[in-house]
Protein backbone atom coordinates (compact mmCIF):
# COMPACT_ATOMS: atom_id res chain seq x y z
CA UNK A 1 106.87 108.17 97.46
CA UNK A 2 106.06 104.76 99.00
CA UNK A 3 103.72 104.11 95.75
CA UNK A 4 106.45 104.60 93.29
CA UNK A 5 108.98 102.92 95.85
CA UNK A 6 106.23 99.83 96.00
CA UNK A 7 105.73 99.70 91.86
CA UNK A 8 109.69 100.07 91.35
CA UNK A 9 110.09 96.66 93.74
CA UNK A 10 112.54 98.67 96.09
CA UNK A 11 114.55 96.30 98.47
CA UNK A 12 113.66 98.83 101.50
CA UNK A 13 112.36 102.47 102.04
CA UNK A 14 113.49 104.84 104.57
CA UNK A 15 111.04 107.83 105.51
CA UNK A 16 112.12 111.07 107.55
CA UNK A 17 109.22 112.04 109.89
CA UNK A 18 108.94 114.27 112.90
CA UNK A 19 108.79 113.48 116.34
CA UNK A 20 105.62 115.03 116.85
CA UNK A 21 104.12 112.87 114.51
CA UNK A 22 100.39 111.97 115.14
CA UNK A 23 97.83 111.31 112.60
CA UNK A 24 95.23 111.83 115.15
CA UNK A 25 96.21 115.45 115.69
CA UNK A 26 94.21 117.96 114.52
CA UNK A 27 95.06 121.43 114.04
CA UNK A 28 94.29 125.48 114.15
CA UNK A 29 94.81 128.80 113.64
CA UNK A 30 96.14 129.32 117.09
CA UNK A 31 97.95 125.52 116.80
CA UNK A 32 98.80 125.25 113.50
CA UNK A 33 101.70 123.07 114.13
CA UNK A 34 99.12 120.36 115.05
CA UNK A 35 98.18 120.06 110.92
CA UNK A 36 102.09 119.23 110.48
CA UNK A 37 101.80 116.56 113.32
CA UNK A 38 98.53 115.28 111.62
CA UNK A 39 100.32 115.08 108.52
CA UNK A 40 103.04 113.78 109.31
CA UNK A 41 101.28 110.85 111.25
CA UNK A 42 99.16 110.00 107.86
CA UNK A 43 102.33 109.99 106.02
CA UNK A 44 103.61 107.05 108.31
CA UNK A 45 100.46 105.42 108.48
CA UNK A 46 100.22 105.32 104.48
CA UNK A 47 103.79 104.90 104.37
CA UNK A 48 103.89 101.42 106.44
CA UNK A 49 100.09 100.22 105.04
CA UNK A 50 101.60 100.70 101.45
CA UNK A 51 104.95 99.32 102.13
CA UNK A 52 103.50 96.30 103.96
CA UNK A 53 106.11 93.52 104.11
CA UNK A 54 108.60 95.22 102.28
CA UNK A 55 111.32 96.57 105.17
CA UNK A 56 110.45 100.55 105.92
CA UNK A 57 112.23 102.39 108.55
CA UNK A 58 110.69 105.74 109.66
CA UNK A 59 113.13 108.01 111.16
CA UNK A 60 111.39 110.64 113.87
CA UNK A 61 113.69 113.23 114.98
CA UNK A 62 112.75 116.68 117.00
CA UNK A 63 113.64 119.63 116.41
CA UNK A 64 116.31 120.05 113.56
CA UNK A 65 119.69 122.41 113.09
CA UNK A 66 119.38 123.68 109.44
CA UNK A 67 122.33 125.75 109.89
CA UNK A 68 122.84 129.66 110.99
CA UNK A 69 121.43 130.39 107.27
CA UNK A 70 117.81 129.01 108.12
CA UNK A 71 117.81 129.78 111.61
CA UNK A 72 117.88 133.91 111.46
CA UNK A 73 114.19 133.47 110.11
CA UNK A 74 113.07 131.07 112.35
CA UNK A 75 112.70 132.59 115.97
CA UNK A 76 112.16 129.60 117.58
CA UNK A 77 114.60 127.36 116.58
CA UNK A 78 116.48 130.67 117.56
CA UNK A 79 114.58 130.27 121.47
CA UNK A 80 115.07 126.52 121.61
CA UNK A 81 118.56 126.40 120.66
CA UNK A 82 120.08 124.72 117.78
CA UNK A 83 118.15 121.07 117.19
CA UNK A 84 119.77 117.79 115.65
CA UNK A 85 122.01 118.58 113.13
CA UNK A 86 120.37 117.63 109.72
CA UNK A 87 123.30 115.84 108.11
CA UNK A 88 123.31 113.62 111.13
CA UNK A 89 120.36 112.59 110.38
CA UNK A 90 120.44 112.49 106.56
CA UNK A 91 123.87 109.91 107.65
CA UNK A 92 121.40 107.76 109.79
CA UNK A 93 118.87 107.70 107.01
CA UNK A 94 121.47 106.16 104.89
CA UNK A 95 123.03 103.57 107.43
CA UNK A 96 120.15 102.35 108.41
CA UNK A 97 118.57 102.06 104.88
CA UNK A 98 121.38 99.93 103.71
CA UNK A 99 120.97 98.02 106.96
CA UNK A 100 117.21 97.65 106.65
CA UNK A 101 117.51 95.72 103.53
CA UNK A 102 118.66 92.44 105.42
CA UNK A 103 115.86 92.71 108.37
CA UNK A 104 111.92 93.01 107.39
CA UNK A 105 108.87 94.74 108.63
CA UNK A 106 108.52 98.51 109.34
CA UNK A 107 110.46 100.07 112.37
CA UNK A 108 110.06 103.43 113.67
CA UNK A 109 112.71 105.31 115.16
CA UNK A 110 112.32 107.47 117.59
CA UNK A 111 114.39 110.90 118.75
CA UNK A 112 115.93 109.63 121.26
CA UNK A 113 116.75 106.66 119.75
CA UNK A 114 118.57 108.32 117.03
């Protein structure tokens, strides 16, 4: 995305991460949800090396609320309680894109900053 985003001369890019996000993680069979935190981590990394000077924000929020539908087959978003509510975030994603396009550099955006 931050290829095609680079070639098309975009004015800013906004990328939604996780806060687990660690590109030094590795993962298991036991602790498979280190490979998402890996992955997640490399998608930054590329994401900002690509991007370069070009404004990027990278939004890294916990735990999401998909909604009740989602949430019956996922038992432990069901355990944790319901997360940050996915349009709030999509809304931030979009505020803060338009806003990015006056300021420069990458920024990352953490949970609790969101």
């Amino acid at each position: 995305l931050a290829q095609a985003a680079k070639q098309a001369n975009v004015k800013g890019l906004v990328r939604v991460s996780a806060a687990s996000s660690n590109a030094r993680q590795i993962g298991s069979a036991e602790q498979f949800w280190g490979w998402y935190a890996r992955y997640q981590g490399l998608g930054d990394e590329m994401t900002m090396a690509i991007m370069g000077a070009t404004p990027s924000l990278i939004l890294r929020p916990g735990g999401l609320d998909r909604g009740d539908e989602f949430r019956v087959n996922r038992p432990w978003e069901r355990e944790r309680g319901p997360g940050m509510p996915v349009l709030y975030v999509a809304q931030r994603a979009v505020a803060d894109g338009l806003a990015l396009v006056a300021g420069t550099g990458p920024r990352i955006v953490g949970h609790n900053e969101l």
